[in-house]
Protein backbone atom coordinates (compact mmCIF):
# COMPACT_ATOMS: atom_id res chain seq x y z
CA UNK A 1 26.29 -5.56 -50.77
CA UNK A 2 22.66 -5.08 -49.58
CA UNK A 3 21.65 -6.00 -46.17
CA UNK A 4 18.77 -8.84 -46.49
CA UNK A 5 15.17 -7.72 -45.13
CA UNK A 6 15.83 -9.93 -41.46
CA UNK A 7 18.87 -7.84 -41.13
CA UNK A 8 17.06 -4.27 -41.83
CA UNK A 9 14.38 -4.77 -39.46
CA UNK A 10 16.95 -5.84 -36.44
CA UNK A 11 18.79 -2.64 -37.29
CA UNK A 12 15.40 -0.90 -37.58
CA UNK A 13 14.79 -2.43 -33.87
CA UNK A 14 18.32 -1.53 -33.06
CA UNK A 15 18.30 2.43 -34.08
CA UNK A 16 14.84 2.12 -32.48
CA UNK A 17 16.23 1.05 -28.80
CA UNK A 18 18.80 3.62 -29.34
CA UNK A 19 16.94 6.27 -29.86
CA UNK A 20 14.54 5.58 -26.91
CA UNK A 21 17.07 5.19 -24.40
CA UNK A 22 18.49 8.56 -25.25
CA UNK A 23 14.91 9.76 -24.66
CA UNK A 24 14.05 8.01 -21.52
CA UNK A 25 18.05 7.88 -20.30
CA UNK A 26 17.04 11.32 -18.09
CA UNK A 27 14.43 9.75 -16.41
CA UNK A 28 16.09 6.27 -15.29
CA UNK A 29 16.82 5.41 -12.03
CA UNK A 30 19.86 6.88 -12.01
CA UNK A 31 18.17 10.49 -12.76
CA UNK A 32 15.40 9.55 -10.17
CA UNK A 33 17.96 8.88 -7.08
CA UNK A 34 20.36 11.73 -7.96
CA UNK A 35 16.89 14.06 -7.35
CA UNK A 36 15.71 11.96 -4.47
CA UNK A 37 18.82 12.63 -2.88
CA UNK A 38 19.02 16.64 -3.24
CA UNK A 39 15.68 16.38 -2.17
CA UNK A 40 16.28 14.65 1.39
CA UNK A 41 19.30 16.94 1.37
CA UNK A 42 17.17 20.18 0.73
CA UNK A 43 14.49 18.53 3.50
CA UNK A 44 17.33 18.25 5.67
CA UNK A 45 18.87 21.98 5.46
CA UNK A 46 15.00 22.82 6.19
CA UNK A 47 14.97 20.84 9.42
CA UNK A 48 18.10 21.81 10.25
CA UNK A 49 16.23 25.96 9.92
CA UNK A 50 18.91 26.41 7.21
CA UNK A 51 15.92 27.87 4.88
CA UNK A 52 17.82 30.24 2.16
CA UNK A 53 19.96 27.23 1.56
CA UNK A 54 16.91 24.85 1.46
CA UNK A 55 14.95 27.47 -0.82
CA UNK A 56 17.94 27.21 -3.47
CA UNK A 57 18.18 23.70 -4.15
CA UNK A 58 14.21 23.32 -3.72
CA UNK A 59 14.46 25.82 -6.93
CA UNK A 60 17.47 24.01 -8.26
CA UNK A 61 15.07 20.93 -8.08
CA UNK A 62 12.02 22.75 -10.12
CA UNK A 63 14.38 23.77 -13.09
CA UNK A 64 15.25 19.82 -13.21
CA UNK A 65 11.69 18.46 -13.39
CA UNK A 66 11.78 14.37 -12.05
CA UNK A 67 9.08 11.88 -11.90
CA UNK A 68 9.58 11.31 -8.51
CA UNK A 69 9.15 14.65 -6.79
CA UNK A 70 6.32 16.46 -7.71
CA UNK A 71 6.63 20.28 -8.61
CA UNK A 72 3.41 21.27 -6.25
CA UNK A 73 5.77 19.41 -3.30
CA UNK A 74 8.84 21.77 -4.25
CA UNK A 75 6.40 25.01 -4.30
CA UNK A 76 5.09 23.79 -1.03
CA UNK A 77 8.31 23.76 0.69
CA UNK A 78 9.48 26.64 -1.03
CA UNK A 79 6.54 28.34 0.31
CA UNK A 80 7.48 26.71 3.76
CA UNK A 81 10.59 28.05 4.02
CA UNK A 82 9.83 31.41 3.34
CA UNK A 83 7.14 31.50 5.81
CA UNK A 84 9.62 30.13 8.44
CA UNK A 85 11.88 33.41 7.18
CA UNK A 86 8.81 35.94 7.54
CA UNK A 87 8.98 36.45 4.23
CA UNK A 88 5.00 35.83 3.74
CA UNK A 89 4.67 37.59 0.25
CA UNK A 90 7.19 35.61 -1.39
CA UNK A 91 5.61 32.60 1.05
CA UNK A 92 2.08 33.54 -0.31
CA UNK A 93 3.48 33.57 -4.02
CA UNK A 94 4.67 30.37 -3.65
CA UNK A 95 1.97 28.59 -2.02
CA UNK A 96 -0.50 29.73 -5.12
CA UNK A 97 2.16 27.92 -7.70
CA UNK A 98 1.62 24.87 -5.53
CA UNK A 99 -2.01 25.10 -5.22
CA UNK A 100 -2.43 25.26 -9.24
CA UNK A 101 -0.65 21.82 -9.16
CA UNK A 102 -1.77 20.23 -6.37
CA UNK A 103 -4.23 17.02 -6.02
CA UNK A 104 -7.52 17.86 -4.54
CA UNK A 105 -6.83 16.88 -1.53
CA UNK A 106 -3.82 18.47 -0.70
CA UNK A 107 -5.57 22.01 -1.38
CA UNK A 108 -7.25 22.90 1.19
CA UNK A 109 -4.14 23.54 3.89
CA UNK A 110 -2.83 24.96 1.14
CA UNK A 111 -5.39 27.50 0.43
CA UNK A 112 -5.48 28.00 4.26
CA UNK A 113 -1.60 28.81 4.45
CA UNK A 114 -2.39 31.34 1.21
CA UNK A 115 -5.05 33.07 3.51
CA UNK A 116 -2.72 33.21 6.56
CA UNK A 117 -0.05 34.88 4.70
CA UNK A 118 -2.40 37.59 3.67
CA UNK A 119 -3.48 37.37 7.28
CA UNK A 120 0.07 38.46 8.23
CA UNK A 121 0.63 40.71 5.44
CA UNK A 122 -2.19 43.01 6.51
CA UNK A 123 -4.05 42.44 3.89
CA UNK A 124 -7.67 41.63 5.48
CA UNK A 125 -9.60 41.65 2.92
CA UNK A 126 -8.51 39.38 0.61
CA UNK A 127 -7.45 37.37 3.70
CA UNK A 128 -11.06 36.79 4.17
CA UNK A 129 -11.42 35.72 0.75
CA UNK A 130 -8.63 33.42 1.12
CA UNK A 131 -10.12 31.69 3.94
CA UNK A 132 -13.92 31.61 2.60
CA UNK A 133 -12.23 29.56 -0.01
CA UNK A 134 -11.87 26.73 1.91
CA UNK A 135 -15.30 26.03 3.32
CA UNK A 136 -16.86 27.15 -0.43
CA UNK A 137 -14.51 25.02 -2.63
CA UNK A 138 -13.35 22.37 -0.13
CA UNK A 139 -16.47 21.95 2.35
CA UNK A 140 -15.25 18.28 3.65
CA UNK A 141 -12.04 19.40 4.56
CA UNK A 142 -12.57 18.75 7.72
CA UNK A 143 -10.61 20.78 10.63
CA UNK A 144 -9.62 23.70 7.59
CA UNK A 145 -13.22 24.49 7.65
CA UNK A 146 -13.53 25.62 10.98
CA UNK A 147 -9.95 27.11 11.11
CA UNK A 148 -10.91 29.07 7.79
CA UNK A 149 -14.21 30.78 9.50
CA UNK A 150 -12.05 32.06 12.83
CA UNK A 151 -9.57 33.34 10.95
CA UNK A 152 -12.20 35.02 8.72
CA UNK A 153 -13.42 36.03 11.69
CA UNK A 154 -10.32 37.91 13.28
CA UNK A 155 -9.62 39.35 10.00
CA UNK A 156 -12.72 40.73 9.57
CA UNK A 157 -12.91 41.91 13.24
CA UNK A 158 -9.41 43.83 12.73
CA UNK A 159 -11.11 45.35 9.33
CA UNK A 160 -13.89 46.95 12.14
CA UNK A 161 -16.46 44.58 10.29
CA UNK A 162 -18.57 43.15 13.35
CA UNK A 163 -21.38 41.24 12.20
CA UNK A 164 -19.65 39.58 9.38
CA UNK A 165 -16.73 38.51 12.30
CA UNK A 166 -19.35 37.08 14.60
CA UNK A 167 -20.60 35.06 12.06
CA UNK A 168 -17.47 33.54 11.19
CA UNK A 169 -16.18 32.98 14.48
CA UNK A 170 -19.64 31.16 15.13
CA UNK A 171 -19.61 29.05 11.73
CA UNK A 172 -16.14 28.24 13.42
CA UNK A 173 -17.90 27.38 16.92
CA UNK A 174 -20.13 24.95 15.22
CA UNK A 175 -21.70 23.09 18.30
CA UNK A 176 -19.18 24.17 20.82
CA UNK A 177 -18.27 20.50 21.74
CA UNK A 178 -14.73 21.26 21.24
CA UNK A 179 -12.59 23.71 23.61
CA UNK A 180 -11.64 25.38 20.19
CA UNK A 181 -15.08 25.21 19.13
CA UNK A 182 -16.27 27.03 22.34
CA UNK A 183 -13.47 29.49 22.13
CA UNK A 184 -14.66 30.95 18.67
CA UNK A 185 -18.24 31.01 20.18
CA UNK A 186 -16.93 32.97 23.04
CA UNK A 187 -15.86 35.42 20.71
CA UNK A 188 -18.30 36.01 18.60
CA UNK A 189 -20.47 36.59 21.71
CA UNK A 190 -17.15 39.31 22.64
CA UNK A 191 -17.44 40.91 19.50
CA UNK A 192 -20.67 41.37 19.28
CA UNK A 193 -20.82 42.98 22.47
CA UNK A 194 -18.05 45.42 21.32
């Protein structure tokens, strides 16, 4: 018995709509809440300062790419917890996967938190070039700006590098209408005079 061309194209349609819902099945809503939820549960152990536990179902979450929770989020508060730990080099490691991923306008605290992890790693130099960063690739950025320069600055001052240091820490001054903005000028007078 042959099947008539009206039924062959409804079984066409058929094996079609099969075959797409075993494709998209991972990504229904079903898929999307179950990761929503170990999400607000892996938020929750990091509020809670439960980071290692926080850290392992952030990764769990990143082996199980969703739609509705962004891989440059989980890196971020990945990164997060390991800063709250002290453990800056894996923090710092983590911070750069997020930064490759991240929208524009995310980057710039991000870059900042890669430069203060170097910061507390000892590592001056390249905290310096961490910071500069910010102002170079991300000069609307607002407060990060300013915050890049002094830290800039006190790296370089700790490196013994004067002039470069009280030039940051005045790029950070700007005007001096703010009490932080009059702090960094402050000390670029102080290390000046060092």
């Amino acid at each position: 018995m042959s099947l008539g061309g009206g039924n062959r194209a409804v079984m066409k349609k058929s094996l079609l709509f099969a075959c797409l819902m075993l494709i998209l099945l991972p990504y229904g809503p079903s898929h999307a809440s179950g990761a929503g939820r170990e999400y607000s549960k892996a938020n929750k152990l990091y509020a809670e300062g439960r980071y290692p536990e926080a850290i392992l179902l952030y990764q769990a979450l990143l082996s199980t790419p969703s739609r509705s929770i962004s891989s440059s989020a989980l890196h971020t508060r990945i990164a997060d917890s390991y800063f709250q730990l002290g453990a800056y080099r894996k923090a710092l490691t983590a911070y750069r996967s997020a930064l490759k991923e991240q929208k524009q306008s995310e980057r710039p605290q991000t870059q900042y938190w890669i430069g203060f992890c170097a910061f507390l790693l000892g590592k001056d130099a390249e905290a310096v070039n961490e910071f500069l960063k910010i102002p170079e690739l991300y000069p609307g950025s607002g407060m990060w700006v300013a915050t890049a320069y002094y830290w800039a600055g006190r790296a370089s001052e700790r490196m013994g590098k004067k002039e470069p240091a009280a030039e940051y820490f005045r790029k950070a001054g700007g005007s001096g209408a703010s009490a932080q903005g009059r702090f960094a000028l402050k000390k670029a007078e102080a290390v000046k005079g060092k």
